[in-house]
N, C-alpha and C. Protein backbone atom coordinates (compact mmCIF):
# COMPACT_ATOMS: atom_id res chain seq x y z
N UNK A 1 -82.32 -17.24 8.73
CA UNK A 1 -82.36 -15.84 8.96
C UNK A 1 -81.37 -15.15 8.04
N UNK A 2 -81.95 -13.80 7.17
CA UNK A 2 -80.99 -13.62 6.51
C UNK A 2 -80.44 -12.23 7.74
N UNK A 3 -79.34 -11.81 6.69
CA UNK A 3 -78.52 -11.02 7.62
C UNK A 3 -78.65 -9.66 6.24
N UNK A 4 -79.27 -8.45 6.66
CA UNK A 4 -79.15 -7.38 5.37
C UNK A 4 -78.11 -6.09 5.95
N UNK A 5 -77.12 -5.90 5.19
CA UNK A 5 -75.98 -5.16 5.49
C UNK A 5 -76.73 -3.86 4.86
N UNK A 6 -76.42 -2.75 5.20
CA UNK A 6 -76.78 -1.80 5.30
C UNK A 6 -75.85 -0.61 4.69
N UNK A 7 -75.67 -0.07 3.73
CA UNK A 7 -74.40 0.83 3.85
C UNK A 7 -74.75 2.22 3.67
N UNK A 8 -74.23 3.42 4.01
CA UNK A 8 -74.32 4.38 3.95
C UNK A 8 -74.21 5.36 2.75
N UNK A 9 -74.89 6.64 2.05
CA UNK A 9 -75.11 7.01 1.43
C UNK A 9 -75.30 6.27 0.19
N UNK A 10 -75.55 5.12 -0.13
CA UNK A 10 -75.84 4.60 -1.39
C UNK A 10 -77.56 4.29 -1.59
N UNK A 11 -77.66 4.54 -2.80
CA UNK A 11 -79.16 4.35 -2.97
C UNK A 11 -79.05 3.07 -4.17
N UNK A 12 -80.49 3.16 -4.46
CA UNK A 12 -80.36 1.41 -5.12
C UNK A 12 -79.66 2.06 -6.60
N UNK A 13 -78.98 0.81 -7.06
CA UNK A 13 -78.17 0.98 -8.49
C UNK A 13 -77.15 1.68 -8.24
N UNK A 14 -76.80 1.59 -7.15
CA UNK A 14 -75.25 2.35 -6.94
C UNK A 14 -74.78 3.90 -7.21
N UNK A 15 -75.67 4.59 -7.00
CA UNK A 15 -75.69 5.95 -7.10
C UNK A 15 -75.71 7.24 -6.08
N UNK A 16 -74.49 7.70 -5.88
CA UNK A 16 -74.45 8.70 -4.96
C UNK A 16 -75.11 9.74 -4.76
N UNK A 17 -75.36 9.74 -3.48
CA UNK A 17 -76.39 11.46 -3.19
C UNK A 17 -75.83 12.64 -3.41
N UNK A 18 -76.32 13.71 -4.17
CA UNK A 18 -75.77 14.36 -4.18
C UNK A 18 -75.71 15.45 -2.96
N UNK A 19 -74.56 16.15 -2.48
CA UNK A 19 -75.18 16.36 -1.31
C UNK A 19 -74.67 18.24 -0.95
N UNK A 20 -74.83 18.57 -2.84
CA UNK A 20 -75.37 19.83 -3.07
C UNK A 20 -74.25 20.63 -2.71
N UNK A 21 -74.02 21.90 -2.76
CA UNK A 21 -72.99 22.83 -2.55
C UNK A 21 -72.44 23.25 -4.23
N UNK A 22 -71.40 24.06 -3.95
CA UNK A 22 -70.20 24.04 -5.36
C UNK A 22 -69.89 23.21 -5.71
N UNK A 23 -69.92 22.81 -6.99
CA UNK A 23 -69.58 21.82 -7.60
C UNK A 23 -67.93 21.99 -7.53
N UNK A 24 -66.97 20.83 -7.52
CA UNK A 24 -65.63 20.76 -7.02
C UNK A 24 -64.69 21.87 -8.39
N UNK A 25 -63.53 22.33 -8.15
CA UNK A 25 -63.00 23.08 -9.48
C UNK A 25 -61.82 21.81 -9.64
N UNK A 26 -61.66 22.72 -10.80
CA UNK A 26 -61.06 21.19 -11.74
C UNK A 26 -59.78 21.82 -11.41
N UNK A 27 -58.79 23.09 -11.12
CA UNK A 27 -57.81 23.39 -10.67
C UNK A 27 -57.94 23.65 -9.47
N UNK A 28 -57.22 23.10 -8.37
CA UNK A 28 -57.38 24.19 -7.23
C UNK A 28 -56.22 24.67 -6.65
N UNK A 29 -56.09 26.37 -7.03
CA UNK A 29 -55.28 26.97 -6.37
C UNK A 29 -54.92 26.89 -4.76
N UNK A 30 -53.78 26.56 -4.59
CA UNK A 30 -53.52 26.01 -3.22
C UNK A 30 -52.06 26.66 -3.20
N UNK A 31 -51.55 27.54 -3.29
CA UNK A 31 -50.18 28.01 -3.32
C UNK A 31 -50.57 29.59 -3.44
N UNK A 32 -49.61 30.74 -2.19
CA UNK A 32 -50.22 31.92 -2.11
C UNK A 32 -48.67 32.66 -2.62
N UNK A 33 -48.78 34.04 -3.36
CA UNK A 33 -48.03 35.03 -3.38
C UNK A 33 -48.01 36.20 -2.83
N UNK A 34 -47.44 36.52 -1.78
CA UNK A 34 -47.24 38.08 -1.29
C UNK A 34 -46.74 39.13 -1.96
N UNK A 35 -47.36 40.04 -2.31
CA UNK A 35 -46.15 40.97 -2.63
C UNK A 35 -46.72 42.41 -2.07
N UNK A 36 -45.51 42.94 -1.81
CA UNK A 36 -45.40 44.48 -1.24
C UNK A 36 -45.27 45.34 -2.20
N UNK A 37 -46.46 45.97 -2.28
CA UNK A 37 -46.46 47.39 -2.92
C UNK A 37 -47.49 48.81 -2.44
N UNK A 38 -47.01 49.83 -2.92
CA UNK A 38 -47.76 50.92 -2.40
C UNK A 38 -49.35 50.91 -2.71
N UNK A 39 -49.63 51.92 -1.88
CA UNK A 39 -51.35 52.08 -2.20
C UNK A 39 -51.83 52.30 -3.30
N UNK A 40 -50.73 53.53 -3.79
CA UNK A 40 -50.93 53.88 -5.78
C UNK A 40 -50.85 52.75 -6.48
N UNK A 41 -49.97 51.68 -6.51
CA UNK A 41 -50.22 50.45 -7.44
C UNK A 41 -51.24 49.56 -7.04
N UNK A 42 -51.79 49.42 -5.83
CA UNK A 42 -52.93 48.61 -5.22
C UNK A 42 -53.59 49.45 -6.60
N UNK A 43 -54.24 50.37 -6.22
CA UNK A 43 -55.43 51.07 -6.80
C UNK A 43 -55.39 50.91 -7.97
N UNK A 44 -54.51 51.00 -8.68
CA UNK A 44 -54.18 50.53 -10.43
C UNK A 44 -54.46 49.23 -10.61
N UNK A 45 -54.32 48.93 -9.90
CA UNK A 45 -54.29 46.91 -10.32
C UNK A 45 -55.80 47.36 -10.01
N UNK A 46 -56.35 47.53 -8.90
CA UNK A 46 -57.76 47.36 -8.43
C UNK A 46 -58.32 48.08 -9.71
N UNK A 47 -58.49 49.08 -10.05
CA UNK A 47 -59.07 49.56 -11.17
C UNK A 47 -59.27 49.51 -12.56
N UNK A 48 -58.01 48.78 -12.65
CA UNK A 48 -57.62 48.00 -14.01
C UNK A 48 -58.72 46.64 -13.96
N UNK A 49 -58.86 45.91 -13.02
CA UNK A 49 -59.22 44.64 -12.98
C UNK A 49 -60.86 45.16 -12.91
N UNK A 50 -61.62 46.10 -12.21
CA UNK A 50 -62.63 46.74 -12.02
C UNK A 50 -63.15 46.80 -13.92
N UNK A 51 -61.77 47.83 -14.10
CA UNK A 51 -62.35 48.28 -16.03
C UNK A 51 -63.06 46.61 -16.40
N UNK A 52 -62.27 45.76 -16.29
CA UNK A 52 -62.09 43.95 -16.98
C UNK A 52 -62.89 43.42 -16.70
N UNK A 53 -63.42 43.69 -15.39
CA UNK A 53 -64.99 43.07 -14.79
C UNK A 53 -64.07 41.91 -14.11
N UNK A 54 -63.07 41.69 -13.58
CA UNK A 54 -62.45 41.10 -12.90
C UNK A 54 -62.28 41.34 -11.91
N UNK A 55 -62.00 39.96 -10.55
CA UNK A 55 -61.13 40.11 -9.44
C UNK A 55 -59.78 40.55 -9.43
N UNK A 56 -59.01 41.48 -8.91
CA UNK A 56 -57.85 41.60 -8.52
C UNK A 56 -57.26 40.09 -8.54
N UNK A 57 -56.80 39.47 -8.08
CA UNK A 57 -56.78 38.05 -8.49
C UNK A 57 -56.24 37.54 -9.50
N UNK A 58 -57.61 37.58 -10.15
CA UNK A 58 -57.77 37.05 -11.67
C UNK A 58 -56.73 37.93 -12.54
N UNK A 59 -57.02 39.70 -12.29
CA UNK A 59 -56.42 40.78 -12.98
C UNK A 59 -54.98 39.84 -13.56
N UNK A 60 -54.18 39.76 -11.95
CA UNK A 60 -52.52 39.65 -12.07
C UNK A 60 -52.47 38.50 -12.63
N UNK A 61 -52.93 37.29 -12.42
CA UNK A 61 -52.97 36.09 -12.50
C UNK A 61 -53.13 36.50 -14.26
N UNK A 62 -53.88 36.73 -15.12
CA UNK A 62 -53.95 36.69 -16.39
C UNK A 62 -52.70 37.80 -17.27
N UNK A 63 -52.48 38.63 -16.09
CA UNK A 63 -51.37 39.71 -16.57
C UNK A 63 -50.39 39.05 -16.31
N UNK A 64 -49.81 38.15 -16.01
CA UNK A 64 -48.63 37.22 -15.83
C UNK A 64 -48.59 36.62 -16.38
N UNK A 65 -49.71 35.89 -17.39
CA UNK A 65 -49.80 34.99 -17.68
C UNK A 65 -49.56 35.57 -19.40
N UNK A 66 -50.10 36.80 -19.62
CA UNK A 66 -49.21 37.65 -21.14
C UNK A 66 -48.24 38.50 -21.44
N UNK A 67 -47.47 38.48 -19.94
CA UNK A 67 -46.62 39.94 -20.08
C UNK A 67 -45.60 39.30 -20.92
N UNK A 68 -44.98 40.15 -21.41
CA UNK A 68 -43.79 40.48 -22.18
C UNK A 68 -42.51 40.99 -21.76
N UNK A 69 -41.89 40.14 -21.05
CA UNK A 69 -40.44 40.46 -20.35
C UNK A 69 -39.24 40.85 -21.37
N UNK A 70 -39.07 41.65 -21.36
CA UNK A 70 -37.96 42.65 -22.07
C UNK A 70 -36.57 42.46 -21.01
N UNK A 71 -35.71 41.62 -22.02
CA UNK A 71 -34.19 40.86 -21.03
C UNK A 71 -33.35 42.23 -20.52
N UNK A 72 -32.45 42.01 -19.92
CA UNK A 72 -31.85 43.65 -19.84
C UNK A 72 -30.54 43.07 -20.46
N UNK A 73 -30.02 44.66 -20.65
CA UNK A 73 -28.53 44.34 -21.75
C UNK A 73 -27.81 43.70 -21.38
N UNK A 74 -27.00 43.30 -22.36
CA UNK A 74 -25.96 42.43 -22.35
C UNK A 74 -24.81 43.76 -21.68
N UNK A 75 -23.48 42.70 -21.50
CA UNK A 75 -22.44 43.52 -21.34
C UNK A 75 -21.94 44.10 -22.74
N UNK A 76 -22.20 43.06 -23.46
CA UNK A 76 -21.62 43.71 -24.92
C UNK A 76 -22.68 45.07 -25.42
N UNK A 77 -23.91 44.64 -25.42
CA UNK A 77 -25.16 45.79 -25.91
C UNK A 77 -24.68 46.89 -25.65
N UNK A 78 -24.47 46.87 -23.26
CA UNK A 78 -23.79 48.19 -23.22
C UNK A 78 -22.58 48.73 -23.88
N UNK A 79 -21.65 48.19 -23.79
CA UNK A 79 -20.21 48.59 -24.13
C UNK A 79 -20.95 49.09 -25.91
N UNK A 80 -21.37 48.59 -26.54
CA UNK A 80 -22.21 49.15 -28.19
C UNK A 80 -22.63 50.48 -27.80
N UNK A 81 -23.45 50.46 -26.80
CA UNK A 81 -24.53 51.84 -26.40
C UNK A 81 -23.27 52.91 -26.15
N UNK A 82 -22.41 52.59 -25.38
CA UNK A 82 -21.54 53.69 -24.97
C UNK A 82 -20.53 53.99 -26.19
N UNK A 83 -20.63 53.19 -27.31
CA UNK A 83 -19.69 53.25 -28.31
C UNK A 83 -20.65 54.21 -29.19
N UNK A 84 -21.78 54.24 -29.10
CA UNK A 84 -22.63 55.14 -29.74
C UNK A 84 -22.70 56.32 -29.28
N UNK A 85 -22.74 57.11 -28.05
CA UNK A 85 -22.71 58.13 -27.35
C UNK A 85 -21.32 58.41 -27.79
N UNK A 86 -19.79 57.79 -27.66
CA UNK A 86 -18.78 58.56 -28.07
C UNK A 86 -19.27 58.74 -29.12
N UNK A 87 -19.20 58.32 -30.26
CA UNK A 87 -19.76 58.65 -31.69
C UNK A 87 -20.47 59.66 -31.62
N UNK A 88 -21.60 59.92 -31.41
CA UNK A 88 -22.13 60.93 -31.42
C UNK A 88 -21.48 62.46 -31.12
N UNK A 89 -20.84 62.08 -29.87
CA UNK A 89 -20.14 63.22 -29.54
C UNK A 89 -19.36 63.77 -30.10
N UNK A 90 -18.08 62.22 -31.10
CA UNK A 90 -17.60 63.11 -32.35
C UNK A 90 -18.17 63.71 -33.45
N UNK A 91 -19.33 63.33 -33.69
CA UNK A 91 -20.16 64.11 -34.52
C UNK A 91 -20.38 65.23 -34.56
N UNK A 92 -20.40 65.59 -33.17
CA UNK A 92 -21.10 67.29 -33.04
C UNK A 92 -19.80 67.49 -33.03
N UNK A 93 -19.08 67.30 -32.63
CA UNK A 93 -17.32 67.85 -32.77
C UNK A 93 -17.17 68.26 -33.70
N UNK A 94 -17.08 67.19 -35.38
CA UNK A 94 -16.79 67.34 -36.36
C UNK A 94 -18.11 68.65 -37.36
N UNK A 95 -19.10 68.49 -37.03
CA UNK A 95 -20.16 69.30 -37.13
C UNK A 95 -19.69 70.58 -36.89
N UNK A 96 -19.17 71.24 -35.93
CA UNK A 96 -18.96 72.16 -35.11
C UNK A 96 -17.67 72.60 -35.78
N UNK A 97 -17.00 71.74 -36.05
CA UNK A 97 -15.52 71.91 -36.38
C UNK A 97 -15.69 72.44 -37.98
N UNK A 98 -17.07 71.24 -38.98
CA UNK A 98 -17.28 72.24 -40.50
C UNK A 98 -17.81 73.84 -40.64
N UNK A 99 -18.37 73.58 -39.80
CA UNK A 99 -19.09 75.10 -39.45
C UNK A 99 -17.84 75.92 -39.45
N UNK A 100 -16.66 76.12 -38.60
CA UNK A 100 -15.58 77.05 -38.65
C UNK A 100 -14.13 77.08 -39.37
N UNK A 101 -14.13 76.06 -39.81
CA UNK A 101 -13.02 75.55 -41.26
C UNK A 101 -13.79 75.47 -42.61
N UNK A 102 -14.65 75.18 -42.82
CA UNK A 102 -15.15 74.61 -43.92
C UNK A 102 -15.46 73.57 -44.43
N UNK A 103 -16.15 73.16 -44.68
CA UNK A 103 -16.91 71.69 -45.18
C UNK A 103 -15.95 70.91 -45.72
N UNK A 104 -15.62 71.27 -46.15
CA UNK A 104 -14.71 70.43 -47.71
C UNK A 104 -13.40 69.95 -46.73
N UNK A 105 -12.94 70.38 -45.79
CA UNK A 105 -11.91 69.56 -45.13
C UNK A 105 -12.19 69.21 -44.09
N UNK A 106 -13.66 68.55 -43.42
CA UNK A 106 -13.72 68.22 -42.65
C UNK A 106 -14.89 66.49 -43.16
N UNK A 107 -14.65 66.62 -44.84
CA UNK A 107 -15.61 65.61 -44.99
C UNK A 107 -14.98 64.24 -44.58
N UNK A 108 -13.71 63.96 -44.43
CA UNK A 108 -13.05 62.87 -44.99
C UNK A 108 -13.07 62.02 -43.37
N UNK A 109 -13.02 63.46 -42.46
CA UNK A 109 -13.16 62.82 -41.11
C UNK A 109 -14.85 62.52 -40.64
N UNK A 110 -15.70 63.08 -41.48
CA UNK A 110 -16.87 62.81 -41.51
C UNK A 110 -17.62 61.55 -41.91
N UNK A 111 -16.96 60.82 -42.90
CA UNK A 111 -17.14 59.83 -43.42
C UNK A 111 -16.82 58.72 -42.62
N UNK A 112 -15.30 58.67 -41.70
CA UNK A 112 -15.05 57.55 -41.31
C UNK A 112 -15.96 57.65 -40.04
N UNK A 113 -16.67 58.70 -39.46
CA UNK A 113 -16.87 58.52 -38.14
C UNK A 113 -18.84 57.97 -38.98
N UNK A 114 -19.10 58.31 -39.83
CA UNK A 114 -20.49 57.82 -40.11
C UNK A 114 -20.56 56.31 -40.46
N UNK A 115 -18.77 55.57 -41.04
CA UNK A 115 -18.99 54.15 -41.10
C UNK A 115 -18.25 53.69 -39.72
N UNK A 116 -18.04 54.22 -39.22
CA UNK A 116 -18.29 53.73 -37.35
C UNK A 116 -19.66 53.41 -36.74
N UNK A 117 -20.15 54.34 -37.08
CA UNK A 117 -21.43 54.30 -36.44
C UNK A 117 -22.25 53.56 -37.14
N UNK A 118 -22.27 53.19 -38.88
CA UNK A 118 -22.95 52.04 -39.42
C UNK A 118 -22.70 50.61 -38.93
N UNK A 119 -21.21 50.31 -38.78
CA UNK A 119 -20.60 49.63 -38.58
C UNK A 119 -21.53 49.00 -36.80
N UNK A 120 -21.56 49.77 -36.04
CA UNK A 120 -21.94 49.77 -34.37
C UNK A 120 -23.55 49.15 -34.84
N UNK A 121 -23.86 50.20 -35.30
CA UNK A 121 -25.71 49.83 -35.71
C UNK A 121 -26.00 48.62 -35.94
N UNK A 122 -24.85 48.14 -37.07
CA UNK A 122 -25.05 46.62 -37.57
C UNK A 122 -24.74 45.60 -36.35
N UNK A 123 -24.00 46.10 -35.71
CA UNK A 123 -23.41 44.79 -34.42
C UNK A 123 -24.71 44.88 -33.39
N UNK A 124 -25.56 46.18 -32.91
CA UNK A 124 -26.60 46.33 -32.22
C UNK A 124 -27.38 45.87 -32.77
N UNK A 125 -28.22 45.54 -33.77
CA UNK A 125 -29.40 44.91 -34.40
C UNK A 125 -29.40 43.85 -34.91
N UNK A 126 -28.38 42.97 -34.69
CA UNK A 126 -28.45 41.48 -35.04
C UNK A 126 -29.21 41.03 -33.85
N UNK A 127 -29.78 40.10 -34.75
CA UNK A 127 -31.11 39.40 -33.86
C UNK A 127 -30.85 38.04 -33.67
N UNK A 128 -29.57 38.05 -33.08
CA UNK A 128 -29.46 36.53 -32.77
C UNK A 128 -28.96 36.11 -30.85
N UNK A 129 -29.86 37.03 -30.32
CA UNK A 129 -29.77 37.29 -29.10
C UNK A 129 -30.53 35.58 -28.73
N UNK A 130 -30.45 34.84 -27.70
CA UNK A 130 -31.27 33.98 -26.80
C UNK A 130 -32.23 34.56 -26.64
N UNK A 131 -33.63 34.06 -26.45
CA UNK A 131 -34.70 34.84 -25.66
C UNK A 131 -35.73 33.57 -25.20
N UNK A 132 -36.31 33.70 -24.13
CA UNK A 132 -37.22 32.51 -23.39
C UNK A 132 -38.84 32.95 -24.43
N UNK A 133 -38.84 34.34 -25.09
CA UNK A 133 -39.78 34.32 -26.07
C UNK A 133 -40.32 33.67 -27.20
N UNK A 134 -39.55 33.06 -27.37
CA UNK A 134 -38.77 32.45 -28.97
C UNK A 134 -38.67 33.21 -30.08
């Protein structure tokens, strides 16, 4: 007597049934983000993603995925920025001051305060900041 084992879903040559639905995704998102925001930015995101022919979803998910994070200043940048605003201010000083003396004796203080401010420009625009941009 033979004995015939029987097994489930297999057909002959070893081939599974298919047994139809969505085919499986090759990522699956399994991790959720909350975030709190007003109705006016709901509707922007919603409408933005609407223009794209996109899900809301998809929208942020791809907008995260190109934004462009702009670092915030340094302590030094500021302390530069505020060294520029005094500057300036002696400017209109000295400006103000040729206007009612006369040009010609107010150039000499004019000069040093314009290689101050070259001087500042050059320390603000070096580009040798860190950045996660590269």
């Amino acid at each position: 007597m033979e004995v015939i084992a029987k097994s489930k879903n297999k057909l002959p040559g070893d081939q599974q049934k298919n047994k139809g639905g969505a085919p499986k995704k090759r990522v699956k998102r399994e991790l959720i983000i909350r975030v709190r925001m007003t109705a006016t930015e709901r509707f922007q995101i919603e409408t933005k993603a609407n223009a794209a022919g996109m899900r809301s979803s998809t929208w942020i998910r791809a907008s995260a995925k190109n934004a462009k994070i702009i670092p915030r200043l340094t302590a030094d940048e500021r302390r530069i920025l505020w060294m520029l605003a005094e500057l300036s201010n002696n400017l209109n000083q000295l400006t103000k001051l040729a206007h009612q003396l006369g040009l010609l004796r107010v150039v000499r203080q004019c000069e040093q305060v314009i290689k101050e401010v070259d001087e500042t420009f050059k320390k603000l625009n070096k580009d040798d900041r860190e950045s996660d941009n590269g």
